[in-house]
PDB file of N, CA and C in Angstrom:
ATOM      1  N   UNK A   1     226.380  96.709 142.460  1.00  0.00           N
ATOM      2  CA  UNK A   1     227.226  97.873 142.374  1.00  0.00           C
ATOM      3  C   UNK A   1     226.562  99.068 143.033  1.00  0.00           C
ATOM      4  N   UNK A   2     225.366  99.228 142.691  1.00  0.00           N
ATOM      5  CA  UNK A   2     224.922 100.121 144.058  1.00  0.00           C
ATOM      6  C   UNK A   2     224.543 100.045 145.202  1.00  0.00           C
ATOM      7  N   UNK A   3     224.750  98.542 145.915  1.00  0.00           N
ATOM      8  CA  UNK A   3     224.938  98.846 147.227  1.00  0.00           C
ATOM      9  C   UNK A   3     226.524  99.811 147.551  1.00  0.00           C
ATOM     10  N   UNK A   4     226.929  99.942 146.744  1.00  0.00           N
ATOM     11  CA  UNK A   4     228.602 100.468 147.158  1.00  0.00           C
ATOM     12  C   UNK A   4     228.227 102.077 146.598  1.00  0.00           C
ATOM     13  N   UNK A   5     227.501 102.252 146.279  1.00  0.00           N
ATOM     14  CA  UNK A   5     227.168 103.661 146.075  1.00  0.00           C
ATOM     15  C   UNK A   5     227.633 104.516 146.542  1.00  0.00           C
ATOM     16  N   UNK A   6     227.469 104.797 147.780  1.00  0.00           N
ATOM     17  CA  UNK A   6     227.483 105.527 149.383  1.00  0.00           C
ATOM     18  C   UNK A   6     229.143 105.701 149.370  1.00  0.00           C
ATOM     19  N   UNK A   7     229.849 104.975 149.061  1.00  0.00           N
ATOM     20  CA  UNK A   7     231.542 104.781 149.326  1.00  0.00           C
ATOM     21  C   UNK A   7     231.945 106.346 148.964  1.00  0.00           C
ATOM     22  N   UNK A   8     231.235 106.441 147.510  1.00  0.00           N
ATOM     23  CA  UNK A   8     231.751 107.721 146.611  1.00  0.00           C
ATOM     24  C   UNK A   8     231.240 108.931 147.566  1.00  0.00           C
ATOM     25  N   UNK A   9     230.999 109.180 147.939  1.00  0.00           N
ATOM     26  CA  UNK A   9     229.913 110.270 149.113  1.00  0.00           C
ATOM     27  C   UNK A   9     230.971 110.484 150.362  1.00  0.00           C
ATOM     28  N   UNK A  10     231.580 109.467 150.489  1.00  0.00           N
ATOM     29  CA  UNK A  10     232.427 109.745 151.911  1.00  0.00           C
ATOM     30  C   UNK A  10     233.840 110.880 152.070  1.00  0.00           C
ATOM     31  N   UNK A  11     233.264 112.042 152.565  1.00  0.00           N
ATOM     32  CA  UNK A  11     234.332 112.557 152.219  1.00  0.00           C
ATOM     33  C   UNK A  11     235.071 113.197 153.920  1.00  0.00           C
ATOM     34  N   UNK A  12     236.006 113.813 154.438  1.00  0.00           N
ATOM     35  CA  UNK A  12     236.871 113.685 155.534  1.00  0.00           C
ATOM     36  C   UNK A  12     236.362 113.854 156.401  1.00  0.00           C
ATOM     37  N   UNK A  13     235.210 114.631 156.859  1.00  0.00           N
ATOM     38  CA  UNK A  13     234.511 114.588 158.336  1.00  0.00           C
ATOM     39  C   UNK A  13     233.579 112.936 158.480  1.00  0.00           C
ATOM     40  N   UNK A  14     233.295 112.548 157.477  1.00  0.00           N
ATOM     41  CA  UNK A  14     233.023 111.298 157.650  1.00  0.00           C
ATOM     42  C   UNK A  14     233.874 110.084 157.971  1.00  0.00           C
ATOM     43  N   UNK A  15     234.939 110.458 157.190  1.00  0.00           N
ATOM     44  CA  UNK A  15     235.729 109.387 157.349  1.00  0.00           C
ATOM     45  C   UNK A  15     236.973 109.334 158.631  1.00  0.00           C
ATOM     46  N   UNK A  16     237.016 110.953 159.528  1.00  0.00           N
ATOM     47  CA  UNK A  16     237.310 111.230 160.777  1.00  0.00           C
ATOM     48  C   UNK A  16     235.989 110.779 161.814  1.00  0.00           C
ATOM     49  N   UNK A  17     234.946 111.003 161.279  1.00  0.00           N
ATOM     50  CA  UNK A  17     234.282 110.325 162.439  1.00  0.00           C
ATOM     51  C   UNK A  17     233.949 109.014 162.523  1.00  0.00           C
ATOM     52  N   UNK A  18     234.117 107.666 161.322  1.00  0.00           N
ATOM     53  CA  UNK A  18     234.249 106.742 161.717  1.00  0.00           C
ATOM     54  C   UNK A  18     235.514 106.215 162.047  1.00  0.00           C
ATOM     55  N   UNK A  19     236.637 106.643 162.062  1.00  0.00           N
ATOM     56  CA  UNK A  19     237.794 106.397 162.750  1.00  0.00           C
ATOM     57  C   UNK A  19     237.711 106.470 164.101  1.00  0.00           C
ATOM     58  N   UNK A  20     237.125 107.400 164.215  1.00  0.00           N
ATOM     59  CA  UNK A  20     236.555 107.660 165.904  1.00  0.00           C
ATOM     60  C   UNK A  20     235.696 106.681 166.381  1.00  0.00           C
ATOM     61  N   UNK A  21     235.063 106.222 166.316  1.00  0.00           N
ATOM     62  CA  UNK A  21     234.084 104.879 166.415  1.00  0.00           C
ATOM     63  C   UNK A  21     234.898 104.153 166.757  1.00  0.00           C
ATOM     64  N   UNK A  22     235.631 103.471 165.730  1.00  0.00           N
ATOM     65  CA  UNK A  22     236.452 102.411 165.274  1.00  0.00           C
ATOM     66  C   UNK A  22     237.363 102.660 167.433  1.00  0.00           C
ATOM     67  N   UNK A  23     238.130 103.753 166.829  1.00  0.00           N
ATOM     68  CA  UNK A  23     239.040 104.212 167.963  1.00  0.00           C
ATOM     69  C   UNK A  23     238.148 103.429 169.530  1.00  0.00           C
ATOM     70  N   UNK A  24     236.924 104.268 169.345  1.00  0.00           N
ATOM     71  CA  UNK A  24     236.164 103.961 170.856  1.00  0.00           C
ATOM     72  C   UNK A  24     235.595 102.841 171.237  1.00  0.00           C
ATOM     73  N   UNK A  25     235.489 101.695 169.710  1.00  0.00           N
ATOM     74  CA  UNK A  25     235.283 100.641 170.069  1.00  0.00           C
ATOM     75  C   UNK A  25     236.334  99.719 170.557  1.00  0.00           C
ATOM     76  N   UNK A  26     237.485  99.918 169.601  1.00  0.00           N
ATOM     77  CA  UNK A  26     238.562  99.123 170.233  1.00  0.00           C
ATOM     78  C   UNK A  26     239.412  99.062 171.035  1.00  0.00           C
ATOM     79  N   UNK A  27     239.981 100.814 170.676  1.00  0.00           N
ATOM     80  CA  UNK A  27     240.720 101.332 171.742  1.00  0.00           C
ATOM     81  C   UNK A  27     241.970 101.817 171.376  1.00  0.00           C
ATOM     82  N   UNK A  28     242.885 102.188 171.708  1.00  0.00           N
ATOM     83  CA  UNK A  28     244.136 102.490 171.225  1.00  0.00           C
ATOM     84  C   UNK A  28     245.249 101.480 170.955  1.00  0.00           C
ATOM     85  N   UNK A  29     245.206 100.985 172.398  1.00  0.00           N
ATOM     86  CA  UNK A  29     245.935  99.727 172.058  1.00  0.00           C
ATOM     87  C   UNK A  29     246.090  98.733 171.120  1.00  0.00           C
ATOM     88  N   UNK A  30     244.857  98.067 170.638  1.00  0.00           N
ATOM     89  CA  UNK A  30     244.203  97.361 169.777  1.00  0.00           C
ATOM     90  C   UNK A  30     244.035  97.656 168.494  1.00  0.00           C
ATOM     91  N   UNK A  31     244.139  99.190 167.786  1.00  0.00           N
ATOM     92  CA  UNK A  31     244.059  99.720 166.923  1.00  0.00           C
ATOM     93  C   UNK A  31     245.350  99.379 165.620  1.00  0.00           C
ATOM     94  N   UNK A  32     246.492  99.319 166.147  1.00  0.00           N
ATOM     95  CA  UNK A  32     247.179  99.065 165.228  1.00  0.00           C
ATOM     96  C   UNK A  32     247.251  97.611 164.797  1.00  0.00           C
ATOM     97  N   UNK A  33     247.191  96.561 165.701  1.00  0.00           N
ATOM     98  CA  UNK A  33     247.018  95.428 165.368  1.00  0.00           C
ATOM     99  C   UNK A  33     246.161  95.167 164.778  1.00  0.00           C
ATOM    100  N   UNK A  34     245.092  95.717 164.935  1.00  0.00           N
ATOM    101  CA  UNK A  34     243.733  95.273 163.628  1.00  0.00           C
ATOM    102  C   UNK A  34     244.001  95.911 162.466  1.00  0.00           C
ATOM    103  N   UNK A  35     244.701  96.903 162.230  1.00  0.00           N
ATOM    104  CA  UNK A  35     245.314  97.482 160.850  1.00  0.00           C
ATOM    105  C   UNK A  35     246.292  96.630 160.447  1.00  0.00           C
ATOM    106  N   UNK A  36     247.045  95.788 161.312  1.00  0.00           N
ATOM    107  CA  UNK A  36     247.726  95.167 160.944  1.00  0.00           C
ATOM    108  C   UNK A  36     247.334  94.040 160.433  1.00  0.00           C
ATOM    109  N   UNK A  37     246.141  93.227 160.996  1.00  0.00           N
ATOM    110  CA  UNK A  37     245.774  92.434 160.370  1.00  0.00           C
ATOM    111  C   UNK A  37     244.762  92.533 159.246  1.00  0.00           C
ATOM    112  N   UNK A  38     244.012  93.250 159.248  1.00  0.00           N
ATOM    113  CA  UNK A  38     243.546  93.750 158.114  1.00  0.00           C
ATOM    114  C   UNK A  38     244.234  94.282 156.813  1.00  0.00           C
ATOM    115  N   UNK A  39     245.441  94.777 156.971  1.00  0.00           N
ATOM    116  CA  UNK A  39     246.441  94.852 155.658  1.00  0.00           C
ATOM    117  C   UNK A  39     246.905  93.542 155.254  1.00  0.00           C
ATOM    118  N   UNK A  40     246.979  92.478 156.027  1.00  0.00           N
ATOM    119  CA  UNK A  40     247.627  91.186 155.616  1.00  0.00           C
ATOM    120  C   UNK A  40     246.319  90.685 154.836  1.00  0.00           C
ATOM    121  N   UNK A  41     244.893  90.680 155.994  1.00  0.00           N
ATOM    122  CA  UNK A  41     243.937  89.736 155.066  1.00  0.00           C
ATOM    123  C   UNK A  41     244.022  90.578 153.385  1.00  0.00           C
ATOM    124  N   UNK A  42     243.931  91.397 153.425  1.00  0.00           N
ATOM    125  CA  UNK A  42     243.816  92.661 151.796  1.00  0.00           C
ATOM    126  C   UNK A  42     245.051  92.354 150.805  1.00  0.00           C
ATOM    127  N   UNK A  43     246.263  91.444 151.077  1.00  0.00           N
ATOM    128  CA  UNK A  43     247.498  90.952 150.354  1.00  0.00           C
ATOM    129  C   UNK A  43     247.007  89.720 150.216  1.00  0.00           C
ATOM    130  N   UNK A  44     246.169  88.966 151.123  1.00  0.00           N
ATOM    131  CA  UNK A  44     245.745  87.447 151.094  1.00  0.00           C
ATOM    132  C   UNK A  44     245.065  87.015 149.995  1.00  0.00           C
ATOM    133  N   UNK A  45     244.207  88.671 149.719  1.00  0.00           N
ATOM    134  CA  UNK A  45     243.092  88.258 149.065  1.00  0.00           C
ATOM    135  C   UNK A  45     243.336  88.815 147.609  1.00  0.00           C
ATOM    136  N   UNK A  46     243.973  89.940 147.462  1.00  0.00           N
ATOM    137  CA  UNK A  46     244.926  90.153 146.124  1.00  0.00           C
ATOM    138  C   UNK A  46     245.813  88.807 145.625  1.00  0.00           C
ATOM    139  N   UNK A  47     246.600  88.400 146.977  1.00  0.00           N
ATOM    140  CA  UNK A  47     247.261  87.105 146.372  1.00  0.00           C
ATOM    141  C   UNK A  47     246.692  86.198 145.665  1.00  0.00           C
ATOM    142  N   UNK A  48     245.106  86.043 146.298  1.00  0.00           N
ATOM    143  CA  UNK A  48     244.531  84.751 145.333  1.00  0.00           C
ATOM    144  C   UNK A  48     243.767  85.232 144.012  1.00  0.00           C
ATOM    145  N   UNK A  49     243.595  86.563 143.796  1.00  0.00           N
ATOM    146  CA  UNK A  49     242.930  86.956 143.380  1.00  0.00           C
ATOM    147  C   UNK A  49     243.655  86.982 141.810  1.00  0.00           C
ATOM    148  N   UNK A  50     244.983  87.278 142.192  1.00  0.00           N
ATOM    149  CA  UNK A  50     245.655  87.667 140.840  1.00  0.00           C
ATOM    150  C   UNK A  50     246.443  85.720 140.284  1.00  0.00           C
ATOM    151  N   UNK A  51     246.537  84.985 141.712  1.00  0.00           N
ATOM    152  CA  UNK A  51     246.638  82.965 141.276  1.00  0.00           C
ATOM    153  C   UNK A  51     245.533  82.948 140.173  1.00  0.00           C
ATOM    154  N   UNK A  52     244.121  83.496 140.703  1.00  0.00           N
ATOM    155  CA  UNK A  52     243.454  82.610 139.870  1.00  0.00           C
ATOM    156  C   UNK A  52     243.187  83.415 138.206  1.00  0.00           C
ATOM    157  N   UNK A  53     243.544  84.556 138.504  1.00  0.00           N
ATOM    158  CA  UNK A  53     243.643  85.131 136.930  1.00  0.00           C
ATOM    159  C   UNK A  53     244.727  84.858 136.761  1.00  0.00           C
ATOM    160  N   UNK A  54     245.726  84.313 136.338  1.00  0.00           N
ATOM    161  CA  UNK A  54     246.926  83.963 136.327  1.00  0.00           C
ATOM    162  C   UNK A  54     246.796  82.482 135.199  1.00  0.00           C
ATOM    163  N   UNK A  55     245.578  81.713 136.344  1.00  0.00           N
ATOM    164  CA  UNK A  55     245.676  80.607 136.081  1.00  0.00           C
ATOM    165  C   UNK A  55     244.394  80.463 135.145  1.00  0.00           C
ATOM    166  N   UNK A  56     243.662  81.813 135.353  1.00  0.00           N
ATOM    167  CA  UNK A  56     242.559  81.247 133.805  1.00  0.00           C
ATOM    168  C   UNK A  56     243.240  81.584 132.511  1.00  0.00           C
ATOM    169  N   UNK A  57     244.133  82.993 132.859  1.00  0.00           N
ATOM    170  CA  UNK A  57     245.086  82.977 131.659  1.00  0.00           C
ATOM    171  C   UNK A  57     246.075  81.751 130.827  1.00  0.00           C
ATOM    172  N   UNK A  58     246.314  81.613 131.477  1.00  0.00           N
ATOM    173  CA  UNK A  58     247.525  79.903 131.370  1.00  0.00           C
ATOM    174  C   UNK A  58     246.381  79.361 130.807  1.00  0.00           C
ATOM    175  N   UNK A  59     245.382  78.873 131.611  1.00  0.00           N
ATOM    176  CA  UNK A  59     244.295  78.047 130.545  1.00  0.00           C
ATOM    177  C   UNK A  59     243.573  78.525 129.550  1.00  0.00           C
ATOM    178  N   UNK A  60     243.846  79.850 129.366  1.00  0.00           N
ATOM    179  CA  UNK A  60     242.712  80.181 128.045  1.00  0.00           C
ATOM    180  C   UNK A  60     244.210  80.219 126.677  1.00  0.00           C
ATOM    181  N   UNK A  61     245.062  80.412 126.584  1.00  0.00           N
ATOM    182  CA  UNK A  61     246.551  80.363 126.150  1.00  0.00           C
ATOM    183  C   UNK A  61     246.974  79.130 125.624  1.00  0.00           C
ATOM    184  N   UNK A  62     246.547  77.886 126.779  1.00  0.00           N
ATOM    185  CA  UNK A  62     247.117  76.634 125.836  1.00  0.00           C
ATOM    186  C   UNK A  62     246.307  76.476 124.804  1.00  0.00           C
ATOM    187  N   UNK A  63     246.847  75.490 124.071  1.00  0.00           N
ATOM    188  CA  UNK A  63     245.767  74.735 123.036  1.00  0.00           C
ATOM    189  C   UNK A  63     245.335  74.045 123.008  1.00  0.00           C
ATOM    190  N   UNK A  64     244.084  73.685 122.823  1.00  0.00           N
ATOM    191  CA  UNK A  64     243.020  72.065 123.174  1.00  0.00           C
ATOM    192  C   UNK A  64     243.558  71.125 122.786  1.00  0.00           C
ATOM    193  N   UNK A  65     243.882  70.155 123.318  1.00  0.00           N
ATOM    194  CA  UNK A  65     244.344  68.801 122.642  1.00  0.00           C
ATOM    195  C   UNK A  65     243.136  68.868 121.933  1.00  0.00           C
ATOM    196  N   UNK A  66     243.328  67.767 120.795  1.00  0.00           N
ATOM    197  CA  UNK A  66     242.365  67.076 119.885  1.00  0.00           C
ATOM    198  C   UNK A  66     242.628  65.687 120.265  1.00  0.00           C
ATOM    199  N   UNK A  67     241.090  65.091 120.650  1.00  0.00           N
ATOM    200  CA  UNK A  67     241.097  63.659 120.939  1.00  0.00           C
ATOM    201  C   UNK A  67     241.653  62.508 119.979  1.00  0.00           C
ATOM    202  N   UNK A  68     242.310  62.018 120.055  1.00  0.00           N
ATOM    203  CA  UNK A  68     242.903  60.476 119.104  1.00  0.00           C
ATOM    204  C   UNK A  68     241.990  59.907 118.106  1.00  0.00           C
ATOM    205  N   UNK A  69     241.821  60.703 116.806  1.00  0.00           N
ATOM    206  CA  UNK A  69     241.285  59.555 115.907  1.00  0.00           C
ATOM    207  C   UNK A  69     240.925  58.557 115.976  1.00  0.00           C
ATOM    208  N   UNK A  70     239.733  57.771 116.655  1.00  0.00           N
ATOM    209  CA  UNK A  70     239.384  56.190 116.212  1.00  0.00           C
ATOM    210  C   UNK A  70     239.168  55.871 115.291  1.00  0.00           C
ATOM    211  N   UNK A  71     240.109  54.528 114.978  1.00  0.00           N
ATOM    212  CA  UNK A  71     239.448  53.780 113.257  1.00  0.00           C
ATOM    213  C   UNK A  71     238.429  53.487 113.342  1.00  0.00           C
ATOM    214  N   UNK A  72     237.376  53.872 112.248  1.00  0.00           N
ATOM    215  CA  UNK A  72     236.339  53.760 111.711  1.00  0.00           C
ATOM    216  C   UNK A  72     236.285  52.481 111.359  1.00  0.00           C
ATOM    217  N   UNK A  73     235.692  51.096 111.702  1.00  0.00           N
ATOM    218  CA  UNK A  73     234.901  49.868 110.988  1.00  0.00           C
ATOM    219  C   UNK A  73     233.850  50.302 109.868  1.00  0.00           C
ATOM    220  N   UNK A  74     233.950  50.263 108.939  1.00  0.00           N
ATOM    221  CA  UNK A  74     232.773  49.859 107.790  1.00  0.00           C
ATOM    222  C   UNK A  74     232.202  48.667 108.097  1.00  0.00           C
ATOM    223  N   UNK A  75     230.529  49.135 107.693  1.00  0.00           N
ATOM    224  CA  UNK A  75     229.932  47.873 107.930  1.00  0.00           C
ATOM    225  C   UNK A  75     229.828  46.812 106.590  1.00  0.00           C
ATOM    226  N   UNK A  76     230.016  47.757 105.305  1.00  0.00           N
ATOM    227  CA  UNK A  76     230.203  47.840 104.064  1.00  0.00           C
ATOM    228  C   UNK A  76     231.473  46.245 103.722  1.00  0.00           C
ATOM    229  N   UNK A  77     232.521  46.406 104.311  1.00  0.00           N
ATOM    230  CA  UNK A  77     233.120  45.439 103.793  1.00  0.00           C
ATOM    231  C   UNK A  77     232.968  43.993 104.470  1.00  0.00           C
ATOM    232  N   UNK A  78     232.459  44.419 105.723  1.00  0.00           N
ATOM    233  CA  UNK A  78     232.073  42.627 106.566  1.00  0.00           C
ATOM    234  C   UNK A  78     231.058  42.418 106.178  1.00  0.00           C
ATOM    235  N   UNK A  79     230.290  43.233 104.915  1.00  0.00           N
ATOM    236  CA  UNK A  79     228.519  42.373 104.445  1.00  0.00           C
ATOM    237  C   UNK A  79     229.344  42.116 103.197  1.00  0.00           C
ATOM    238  N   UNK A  80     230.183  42.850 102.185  1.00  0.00           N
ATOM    239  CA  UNK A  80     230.662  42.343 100.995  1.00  0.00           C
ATOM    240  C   UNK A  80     231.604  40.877 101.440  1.00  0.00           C
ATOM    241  N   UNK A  81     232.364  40.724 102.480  1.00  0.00           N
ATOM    242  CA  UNK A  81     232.934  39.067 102.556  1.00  0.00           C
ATOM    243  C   UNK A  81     232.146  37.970 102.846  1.00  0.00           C
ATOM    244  N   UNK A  82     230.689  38.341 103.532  1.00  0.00           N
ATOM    245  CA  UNK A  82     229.748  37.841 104.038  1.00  0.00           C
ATOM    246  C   UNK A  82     229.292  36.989 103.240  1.00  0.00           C
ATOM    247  N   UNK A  83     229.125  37.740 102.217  1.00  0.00           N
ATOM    248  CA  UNK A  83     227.876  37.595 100.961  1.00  0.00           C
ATOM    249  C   UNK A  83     229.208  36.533  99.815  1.00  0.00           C
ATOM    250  N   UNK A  84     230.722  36.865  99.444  1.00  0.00           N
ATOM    251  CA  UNK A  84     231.308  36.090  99.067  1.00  0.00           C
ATOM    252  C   UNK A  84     231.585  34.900  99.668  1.00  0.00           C
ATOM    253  N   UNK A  85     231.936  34.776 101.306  1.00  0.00           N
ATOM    254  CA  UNK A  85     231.324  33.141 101.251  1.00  0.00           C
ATOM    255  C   UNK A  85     230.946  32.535 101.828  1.00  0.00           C
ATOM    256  N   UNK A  86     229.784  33.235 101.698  1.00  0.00           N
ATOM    257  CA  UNK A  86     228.327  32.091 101.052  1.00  0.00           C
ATOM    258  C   UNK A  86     227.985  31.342  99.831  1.00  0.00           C
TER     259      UNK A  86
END
């Protein structure tokens, strides 16, 4: 969390002069299309973001099955028939 420190600090001459960068690296032309795709990846990633809380919710919500009772063998009554006949 504090590498993101710095974010809070940015205030409009900063954030006009890396637009400007941005601008001189790409260009004008190019500029809206990378906003454009960059708003889609930022819905891509909300989209999965809110599937998978969605889906830990759904799983924390159901209820655990309980595994199937196995009958118990006593060893108790196959030594008591054992011992009768003999």
């Amino acid at each position: 969390m504090s590498s993101l420190a710095f974010i809070q600090n940015i205030n409009g001459p900063e954030i006009l002069l890396i637009f400007l960068i941005v601008l001189l690296l790409f260009g004008a032309k190019r500029l809206p299309e990378l906003f454009k795709s960059f708003g889609k990846s930022i819905r891509e990633f909300k989209k999965a973001t809110s599937e998978i809380e969605d889906d830990v919710r759904s799983a924390m919500e159901e209820e655990p099955t309980k595994p199937a009772a196995k009958p118990v063998e006593s060893s108790k009554s196959t030594d008591v028939d054992d011992k009768k006949s003999s």
